[in-house]
N, C-alpha and C. Protein backbone atom coordinates (compact mmCIF):
# COMPACT_ATOMS: atom_id res chain seq x y z
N UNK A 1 -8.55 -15.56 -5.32
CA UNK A 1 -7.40 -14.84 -4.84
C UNK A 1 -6.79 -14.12 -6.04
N UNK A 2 -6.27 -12.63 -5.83
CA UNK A 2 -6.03 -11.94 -6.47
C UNK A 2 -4.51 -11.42 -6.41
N UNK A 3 -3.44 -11.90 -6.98
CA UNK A 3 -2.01 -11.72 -7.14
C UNK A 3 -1.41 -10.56 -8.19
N UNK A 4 -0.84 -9.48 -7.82
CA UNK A 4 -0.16 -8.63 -8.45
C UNK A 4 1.00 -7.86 -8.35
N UNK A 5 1.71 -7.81 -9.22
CA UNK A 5 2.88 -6.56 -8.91
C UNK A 5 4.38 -7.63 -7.77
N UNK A 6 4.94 -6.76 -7.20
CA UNK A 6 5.95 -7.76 -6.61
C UNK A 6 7.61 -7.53 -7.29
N UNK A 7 8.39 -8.38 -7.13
CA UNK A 7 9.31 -8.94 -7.64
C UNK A 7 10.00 -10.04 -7.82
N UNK A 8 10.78 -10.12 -9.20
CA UNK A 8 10.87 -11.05 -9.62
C UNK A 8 12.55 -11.12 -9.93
N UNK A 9 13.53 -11.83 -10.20
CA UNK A 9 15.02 -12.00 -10.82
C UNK A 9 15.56 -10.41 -11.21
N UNK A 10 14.70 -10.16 -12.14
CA UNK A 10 15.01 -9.05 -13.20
C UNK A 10 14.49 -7.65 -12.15
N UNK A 11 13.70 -7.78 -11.36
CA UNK A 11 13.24 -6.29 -10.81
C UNK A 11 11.57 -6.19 -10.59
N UNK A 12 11.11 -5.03 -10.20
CA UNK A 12 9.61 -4.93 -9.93
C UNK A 12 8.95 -5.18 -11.17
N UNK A 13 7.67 -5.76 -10.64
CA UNK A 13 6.84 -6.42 -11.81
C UNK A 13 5.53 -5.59 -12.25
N UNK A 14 4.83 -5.78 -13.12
CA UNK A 14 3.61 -5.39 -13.66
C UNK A 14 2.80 -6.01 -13.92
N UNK A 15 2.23 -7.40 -13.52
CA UNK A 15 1.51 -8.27 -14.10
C UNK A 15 0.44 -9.27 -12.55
N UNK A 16 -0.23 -10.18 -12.73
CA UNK A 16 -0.48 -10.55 -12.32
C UNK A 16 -0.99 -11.68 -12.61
N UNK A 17 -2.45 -12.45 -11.70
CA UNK A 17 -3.61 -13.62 -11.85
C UNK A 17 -3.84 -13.49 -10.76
N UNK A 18 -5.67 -14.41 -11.07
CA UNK A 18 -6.78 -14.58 -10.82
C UNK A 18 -6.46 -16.06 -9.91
N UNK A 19 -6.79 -16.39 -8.93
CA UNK A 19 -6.41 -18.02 -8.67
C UNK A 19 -7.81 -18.68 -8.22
N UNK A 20 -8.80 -19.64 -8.84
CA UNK A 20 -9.89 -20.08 -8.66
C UNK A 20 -9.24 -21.63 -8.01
N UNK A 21 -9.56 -21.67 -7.13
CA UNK A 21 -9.26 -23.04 -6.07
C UNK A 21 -10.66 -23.90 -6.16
N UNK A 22 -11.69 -23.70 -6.73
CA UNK A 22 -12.46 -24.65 -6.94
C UNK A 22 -11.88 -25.48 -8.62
N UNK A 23 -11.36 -24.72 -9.27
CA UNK A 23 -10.88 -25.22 -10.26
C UNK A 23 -9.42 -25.48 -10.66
N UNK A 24 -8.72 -25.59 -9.49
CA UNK A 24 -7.80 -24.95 -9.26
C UNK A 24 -7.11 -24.69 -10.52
N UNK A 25 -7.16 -23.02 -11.02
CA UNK A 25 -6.65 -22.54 -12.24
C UNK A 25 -6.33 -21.09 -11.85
N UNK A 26 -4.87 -21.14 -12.47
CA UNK A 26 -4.77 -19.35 -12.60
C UNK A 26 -5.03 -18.70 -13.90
N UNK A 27 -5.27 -17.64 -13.52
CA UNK A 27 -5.88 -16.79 -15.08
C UNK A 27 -5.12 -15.57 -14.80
N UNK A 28 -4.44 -14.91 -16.04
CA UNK A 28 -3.63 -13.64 -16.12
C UNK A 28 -4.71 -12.81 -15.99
N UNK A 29 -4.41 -11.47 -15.64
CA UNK A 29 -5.70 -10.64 -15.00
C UNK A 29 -4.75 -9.39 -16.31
N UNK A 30 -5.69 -8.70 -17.07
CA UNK A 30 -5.43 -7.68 -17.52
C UNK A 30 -3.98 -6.51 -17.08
N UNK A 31 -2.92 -6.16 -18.35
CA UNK A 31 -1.97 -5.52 -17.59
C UNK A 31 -2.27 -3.96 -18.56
N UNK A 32 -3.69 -3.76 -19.37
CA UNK A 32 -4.09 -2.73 -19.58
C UNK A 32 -4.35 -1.61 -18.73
N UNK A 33 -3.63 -0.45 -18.53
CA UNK A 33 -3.97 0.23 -17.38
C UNK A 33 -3.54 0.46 -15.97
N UNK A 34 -3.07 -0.93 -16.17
CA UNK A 34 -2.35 -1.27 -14.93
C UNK A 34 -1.08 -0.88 -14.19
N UNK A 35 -1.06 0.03 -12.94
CA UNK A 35 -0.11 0.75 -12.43
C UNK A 35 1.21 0.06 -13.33
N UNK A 36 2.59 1.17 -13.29
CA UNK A 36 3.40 0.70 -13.50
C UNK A 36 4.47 -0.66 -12.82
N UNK A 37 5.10 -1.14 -12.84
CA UNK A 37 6.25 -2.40 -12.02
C UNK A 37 6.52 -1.49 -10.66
N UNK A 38 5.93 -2.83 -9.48
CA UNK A 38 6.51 -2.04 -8.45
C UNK A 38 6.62 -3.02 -7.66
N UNK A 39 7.13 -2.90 -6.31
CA UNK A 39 7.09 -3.81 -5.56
C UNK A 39 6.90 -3.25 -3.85
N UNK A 40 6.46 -3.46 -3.00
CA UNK A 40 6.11 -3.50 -1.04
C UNK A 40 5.38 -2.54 -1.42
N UNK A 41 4.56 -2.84 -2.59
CA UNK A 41 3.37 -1.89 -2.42
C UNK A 41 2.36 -2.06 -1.49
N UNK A 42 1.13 -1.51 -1.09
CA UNK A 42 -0.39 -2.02 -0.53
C UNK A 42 -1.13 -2.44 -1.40
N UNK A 43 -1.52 -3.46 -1.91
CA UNK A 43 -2.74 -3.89 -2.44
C UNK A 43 -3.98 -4.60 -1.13
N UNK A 44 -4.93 -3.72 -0.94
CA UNK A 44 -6.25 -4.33 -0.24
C UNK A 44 -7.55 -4.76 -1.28
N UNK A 45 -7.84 -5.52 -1.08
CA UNK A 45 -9.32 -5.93 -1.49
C UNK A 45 -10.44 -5.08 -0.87
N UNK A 46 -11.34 -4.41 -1.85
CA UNK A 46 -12.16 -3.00 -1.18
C UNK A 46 -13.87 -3.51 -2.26
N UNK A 47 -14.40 -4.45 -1.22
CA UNK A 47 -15.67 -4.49 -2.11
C UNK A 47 -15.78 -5.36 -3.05
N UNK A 48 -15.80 -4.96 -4.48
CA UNK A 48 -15.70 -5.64 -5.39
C UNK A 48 -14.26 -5.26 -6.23
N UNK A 49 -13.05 -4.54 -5.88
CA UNK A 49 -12.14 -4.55 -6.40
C UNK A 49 -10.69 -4.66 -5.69
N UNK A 50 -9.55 -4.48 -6.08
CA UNK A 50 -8.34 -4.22 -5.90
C UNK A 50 -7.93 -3.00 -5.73
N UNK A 51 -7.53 -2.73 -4.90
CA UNK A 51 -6.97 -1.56 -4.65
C UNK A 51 -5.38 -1.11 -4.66
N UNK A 52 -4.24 -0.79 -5.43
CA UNK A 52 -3.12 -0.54 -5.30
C UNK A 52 -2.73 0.37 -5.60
N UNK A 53 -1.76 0.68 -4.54
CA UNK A 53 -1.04 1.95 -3.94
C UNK A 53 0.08 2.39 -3.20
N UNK A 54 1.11 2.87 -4.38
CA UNK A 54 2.08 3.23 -3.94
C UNK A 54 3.61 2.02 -3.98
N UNK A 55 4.98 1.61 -3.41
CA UNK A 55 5.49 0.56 -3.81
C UNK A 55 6.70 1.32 -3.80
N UNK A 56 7.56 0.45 -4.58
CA UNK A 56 9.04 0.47 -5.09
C UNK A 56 9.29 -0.06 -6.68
N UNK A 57 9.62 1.50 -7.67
CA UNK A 57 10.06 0.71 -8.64
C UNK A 57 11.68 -0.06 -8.83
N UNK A 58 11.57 -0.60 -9.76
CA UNK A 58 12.96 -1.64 -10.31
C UNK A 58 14.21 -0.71 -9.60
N UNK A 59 14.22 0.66 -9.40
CA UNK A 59 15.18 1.66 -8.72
C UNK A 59 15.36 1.74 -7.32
N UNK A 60 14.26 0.81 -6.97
CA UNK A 60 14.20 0.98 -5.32
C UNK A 60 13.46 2.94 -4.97
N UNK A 61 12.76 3.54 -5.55
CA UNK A 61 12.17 4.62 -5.62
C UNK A 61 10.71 4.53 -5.32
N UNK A 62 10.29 5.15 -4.03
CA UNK A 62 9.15 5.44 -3.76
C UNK A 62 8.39 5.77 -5.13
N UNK A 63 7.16 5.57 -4.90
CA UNK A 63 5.81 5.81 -5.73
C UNK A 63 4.80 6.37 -5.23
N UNK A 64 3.84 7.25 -6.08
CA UNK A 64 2.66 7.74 -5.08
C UNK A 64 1.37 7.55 -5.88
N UNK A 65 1.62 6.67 -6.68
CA UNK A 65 0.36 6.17 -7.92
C UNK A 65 -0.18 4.91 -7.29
N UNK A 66 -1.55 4.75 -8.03
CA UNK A 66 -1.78 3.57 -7.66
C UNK A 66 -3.26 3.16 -9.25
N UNK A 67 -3.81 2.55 -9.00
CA UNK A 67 -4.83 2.26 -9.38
C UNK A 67 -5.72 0.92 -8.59
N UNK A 68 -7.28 1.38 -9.24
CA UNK A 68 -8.32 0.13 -8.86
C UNK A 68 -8.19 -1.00 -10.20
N UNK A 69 -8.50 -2.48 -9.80
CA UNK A 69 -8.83 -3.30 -10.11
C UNK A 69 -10.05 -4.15 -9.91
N UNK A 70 -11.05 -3.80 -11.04
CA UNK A 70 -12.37 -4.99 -11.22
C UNK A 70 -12.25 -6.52 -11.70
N UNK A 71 -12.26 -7.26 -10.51
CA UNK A 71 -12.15 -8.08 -11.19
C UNK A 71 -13.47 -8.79 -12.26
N UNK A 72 -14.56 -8.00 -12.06
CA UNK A 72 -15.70 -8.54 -13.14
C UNK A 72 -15.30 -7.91 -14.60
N UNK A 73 -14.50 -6.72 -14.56
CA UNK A 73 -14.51 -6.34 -16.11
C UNK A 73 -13.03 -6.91 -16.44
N UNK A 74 -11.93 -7.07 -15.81
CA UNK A 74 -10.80 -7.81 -15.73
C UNK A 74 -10.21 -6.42 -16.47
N UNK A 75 -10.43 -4.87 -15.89
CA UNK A 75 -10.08 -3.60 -15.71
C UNK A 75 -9.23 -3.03 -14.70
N UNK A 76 -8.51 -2.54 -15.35
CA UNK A 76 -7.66 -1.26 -14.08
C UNK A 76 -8.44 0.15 -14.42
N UNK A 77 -8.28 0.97 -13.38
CA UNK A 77 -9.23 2.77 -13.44
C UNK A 77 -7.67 3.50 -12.78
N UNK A 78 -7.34 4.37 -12.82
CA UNK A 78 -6.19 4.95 -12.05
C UNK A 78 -6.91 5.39 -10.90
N UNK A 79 -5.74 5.63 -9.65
CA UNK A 79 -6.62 6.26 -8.79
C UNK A 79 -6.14 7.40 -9.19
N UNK A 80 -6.75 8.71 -8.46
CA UNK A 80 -6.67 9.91 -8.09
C UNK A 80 -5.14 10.61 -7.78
N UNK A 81 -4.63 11.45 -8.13
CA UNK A 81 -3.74 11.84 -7.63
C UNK A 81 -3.63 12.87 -6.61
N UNK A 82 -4.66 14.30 -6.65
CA UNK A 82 -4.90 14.58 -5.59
C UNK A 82 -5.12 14.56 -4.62
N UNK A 83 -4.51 14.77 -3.35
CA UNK A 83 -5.20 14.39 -2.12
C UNK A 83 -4.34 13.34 -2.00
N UNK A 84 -3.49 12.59 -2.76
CA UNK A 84 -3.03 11.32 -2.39
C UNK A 84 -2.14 11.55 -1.37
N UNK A 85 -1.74 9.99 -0.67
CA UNK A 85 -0.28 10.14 0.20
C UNK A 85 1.06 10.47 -0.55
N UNK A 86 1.89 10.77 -0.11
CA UNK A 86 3.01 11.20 -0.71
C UNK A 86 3.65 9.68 -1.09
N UNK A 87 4.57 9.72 -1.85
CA UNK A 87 5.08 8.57 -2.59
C UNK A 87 5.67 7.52 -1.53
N UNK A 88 5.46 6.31 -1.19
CA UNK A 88 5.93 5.38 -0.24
C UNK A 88 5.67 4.04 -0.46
N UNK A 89 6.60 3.13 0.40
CA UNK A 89 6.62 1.78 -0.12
C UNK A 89 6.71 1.03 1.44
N UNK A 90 6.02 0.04 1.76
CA UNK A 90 6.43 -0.83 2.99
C UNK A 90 5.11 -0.18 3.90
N UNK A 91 3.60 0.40 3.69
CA UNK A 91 3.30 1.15 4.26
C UNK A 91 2.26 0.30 5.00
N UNK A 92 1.41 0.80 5.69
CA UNK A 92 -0.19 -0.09 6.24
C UNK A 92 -1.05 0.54 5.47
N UNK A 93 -1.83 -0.44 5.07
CA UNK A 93 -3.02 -0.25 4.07
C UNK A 93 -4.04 -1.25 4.76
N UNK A 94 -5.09 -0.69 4.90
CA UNK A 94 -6.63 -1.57 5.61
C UNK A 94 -8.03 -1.59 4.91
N UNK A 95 -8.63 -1.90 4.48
CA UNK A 95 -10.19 -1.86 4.20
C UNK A 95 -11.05 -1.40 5.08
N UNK A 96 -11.46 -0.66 5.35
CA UNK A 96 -12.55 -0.22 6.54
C UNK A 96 -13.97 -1.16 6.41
N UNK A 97 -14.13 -1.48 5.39
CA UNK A 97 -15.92 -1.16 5.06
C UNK A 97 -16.14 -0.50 3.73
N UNK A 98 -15.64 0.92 4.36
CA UNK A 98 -16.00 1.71 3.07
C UNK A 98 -14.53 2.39 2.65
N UNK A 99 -13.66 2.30 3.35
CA UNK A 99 -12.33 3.08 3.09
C UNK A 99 -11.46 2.54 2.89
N UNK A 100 -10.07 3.04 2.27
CA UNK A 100 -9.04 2.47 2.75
C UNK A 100 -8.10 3.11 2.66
N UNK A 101 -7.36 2.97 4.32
CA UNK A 101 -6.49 3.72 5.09
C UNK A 101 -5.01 3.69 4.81
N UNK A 102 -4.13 4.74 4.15
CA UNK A 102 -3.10 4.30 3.85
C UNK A 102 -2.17 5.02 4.90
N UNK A 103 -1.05 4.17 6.04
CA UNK A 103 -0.44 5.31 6.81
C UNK A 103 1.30 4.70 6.85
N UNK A 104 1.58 5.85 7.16
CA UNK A 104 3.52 5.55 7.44
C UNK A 104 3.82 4.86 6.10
N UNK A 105 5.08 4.57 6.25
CA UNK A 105 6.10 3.55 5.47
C UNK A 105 7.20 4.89 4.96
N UNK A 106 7.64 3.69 3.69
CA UNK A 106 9.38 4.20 3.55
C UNK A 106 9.34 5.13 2.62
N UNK A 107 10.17 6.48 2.43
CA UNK A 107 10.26 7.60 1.22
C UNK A 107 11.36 7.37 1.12
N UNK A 108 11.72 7.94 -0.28
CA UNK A 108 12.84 8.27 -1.06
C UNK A 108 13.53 6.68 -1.60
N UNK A 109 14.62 7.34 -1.68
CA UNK A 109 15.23 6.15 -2.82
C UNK A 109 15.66 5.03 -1.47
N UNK A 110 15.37 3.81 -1.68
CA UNK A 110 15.64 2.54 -0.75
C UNK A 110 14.83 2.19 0.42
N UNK A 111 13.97 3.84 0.98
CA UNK A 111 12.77 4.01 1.41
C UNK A 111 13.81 3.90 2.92
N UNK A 112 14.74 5.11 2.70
CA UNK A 112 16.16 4.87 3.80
C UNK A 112 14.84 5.94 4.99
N UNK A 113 14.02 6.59 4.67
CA UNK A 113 13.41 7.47 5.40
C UNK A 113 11.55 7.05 5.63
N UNK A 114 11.49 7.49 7.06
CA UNK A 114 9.97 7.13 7.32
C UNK A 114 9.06 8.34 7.22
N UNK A 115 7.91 7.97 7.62
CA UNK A 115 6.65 9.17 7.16
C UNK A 115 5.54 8.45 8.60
N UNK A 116 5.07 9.51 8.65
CA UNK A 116 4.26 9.20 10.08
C UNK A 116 3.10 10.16 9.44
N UNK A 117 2.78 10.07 8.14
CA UNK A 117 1.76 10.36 7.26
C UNK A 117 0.62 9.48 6.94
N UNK A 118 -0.68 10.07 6.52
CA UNK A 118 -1.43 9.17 5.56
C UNK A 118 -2.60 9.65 5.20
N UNK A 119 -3.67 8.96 4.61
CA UNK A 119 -4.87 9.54 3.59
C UNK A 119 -5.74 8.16 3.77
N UNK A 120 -6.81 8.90 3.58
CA UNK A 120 -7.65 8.20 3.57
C UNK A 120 -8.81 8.09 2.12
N UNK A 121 -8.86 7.04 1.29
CA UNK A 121 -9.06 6.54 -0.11
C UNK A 121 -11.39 6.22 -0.03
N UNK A 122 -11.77 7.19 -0.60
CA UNK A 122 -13.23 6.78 -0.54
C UNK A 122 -13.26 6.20 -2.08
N UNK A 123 -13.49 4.61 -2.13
CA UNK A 123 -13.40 4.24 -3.83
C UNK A 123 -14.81 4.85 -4.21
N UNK A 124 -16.10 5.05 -3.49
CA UNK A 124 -17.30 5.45 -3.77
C UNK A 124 -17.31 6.78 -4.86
N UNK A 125 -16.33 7.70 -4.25
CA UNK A 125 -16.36 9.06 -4.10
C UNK A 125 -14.93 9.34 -5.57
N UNK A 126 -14.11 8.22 -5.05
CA UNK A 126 -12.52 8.33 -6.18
C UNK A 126 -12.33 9.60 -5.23
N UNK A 127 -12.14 9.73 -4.41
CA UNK A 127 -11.36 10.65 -3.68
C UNK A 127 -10.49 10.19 -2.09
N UNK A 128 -9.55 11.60 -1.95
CA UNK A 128 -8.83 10.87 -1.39
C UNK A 128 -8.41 12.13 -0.24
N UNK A 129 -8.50 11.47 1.32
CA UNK A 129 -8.86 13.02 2.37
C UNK A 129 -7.54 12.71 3.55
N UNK A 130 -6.45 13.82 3.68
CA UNK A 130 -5.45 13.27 4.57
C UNK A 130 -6.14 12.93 5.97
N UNK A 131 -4.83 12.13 6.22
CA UNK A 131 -5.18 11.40 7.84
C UNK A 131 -4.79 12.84 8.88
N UNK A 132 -5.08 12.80 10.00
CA UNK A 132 -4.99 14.28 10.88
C UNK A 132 -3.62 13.35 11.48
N UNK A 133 -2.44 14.55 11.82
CA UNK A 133 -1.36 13.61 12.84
C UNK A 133 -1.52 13.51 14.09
N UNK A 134 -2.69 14.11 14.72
CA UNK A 134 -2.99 14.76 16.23
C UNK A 134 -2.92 13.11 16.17
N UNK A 135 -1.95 12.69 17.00
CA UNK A 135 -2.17 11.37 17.72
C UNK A 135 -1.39 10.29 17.38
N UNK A 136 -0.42 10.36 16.28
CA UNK A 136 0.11 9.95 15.09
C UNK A 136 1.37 9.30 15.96
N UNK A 137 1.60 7.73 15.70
CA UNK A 137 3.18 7.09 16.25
C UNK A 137 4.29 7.88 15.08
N UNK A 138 5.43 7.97 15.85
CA UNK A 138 6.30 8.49 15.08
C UNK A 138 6.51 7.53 13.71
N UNK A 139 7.73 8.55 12.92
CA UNK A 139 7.34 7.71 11.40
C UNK A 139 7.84 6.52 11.86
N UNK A 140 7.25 5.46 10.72
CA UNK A 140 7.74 3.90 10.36
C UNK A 140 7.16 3.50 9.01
N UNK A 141 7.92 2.24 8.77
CA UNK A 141 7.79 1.51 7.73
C UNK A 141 7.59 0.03 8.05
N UNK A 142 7.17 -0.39 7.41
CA UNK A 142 6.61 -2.00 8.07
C UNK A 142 6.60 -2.54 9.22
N UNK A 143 5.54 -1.99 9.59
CA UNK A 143 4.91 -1.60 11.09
C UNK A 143 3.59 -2.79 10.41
N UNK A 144 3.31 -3.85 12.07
CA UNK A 144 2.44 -4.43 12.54
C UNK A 144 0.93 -3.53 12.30
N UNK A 145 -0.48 -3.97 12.15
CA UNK A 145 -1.21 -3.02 11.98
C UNK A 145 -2.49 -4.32 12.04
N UNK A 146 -3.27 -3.80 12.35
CA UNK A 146 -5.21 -4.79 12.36
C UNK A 146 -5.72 -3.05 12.80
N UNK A 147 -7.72 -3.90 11.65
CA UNK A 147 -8.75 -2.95 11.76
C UNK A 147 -9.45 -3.70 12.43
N UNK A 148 -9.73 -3.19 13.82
CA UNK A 148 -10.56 -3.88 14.57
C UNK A 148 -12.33 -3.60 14.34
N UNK A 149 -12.33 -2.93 13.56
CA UNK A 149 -14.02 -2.71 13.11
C UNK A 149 -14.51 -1.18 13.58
N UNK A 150 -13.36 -0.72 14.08
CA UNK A 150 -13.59 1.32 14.65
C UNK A 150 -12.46 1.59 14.52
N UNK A 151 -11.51 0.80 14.25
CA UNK A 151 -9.88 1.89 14.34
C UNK A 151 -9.15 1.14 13.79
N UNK A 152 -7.93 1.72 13.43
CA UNK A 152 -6.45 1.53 12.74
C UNK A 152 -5.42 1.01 14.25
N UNK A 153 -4.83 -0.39 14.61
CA UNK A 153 -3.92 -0.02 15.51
C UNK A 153 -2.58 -0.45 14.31
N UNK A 154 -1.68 0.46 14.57
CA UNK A 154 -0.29 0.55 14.30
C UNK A 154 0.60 0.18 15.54
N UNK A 155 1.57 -0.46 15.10
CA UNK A 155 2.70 -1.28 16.12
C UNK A 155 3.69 -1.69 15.78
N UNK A 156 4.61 -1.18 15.68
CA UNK A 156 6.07 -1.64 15.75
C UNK A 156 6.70 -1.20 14.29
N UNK A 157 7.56 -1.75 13.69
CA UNK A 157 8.06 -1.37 12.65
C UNK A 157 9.43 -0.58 12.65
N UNK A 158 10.07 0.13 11.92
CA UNK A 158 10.87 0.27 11.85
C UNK A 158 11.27 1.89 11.47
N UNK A 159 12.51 2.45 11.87
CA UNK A 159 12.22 4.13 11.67
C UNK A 159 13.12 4.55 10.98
N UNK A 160 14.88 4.90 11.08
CA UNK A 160 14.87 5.20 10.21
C UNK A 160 16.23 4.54 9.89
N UNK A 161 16.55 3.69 8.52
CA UNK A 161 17.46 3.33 7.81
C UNK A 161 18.86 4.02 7.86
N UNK A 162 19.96 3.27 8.54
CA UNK A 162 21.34 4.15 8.63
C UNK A 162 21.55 3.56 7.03
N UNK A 163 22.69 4.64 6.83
CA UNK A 163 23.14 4.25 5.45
C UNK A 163 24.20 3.45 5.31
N UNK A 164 24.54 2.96 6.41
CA UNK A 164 25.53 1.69 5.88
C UNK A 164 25.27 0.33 7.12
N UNK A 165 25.52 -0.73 6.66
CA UNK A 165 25.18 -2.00 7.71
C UNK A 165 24.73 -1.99 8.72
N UNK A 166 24.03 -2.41 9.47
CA UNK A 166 23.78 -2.19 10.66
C UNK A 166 22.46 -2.59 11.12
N UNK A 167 21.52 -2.83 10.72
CA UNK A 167 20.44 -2.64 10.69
C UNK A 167 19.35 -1.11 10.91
N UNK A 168 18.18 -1.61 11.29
CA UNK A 168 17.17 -0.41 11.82
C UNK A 168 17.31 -0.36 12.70
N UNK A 169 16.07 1.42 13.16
CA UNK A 169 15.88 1.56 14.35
C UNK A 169 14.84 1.10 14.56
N UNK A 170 14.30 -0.21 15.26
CA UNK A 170 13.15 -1.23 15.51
C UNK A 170 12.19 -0.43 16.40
N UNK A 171 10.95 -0.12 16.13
CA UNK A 171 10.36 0.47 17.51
C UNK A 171 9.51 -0.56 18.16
N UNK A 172 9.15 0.12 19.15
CA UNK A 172 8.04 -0.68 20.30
C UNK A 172 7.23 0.32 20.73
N UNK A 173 6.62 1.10 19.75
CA UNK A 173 5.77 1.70 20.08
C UNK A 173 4.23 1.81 19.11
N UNK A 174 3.46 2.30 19.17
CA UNK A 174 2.48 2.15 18.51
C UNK A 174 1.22 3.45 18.65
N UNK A 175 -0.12 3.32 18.02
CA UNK A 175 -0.96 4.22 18.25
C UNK A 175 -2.13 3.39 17.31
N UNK A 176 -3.73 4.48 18.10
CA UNK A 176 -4.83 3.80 17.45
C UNK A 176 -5.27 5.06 16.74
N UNK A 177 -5.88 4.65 15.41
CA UNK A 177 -6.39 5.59 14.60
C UNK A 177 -7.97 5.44 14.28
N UNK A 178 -8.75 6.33 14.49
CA UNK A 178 -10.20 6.32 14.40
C UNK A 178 -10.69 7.10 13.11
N UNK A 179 -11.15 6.75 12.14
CA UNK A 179 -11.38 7.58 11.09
C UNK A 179 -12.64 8.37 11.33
């Protein structure tokens, strides 16, 4: 098991470990390279690496960086910036197989605003190809989500942040995405 990024007392973090349960031992995993402190980022497991993307720094400020993690070279690679999703935190992130799907979540500062956006990440290729909206649930941010082995379903989550107490606007709605 592979632990990174987050928060901690002081604010978003930069660091991580390795957790071997046959031995049970943690090991610090390299912070060479390694995206800046963030936190409700996506990290998926893609193959043989880590994948992270996107978050909240110590400011509560969307991000649109990410980088891969090997864990055989105990390396970070940046990802791509072109083509990427626009900067967001709280989002759905999936492994396909061969992809991984980044859609919706929160923009701007506190991530008070949603996005009914996303991209799709080929680690093969290091490239990165937007999602089409033809079909797209309105925006949200930490929205319910499973890859059933042909599609993305998205469900529920939340839309858009009033600026003072109150809570969200909770939805009950959803959509399936086919890459």
């Amino acid at each position: 098991m592979i632990v990174w990024g987050g928060a901690d007392n002081i604010g978003a973090t930069d660091h991580g470990a390795r957790y071997d349960p046959d031995g049970d031992l943690w090991t610090p995993i390299s912070r060479a390279g390694a995206p800046g402190p963030r936190s409700n980022h996506a990290a998926v497991w893609a193959r043989d690496q880590m994948i992270v993307f996107g978050g909240q720094d110590t400011e509560l400020t969307s991000l649109g960086t990410g980088a891969r993690y090997s864990r055989a070279s105990d390396a970070w690679m940046p990802l791509p910036q072109a083509g990427s999703p626009t900067p967001r935190s709280k989002m759905v992130a999936v492994w396909t197989g061969s992809e991984v799907l980044v859609f919706g979540g929160g923009i701007g500062t506190q991530a008070r605003e949603q996005t009914n956006t996303g991209a799709i990440y080929d680690p093969l290729t290091d490239r990165w190809t937007p999602m089409t909206l033809t079909g797209a649930p309105s925006p949200r941010a930490g929205a319910a989500f499973a890859w059933t082995g042909t599609e993305l379903i998205v469900w529920g989550g939340f839309g858009a942040m009033p600026l003072t107490p109150g809570g969200a606007d909770y939805l009950d709605t959803g959509a399936r995405f086919r890459p």
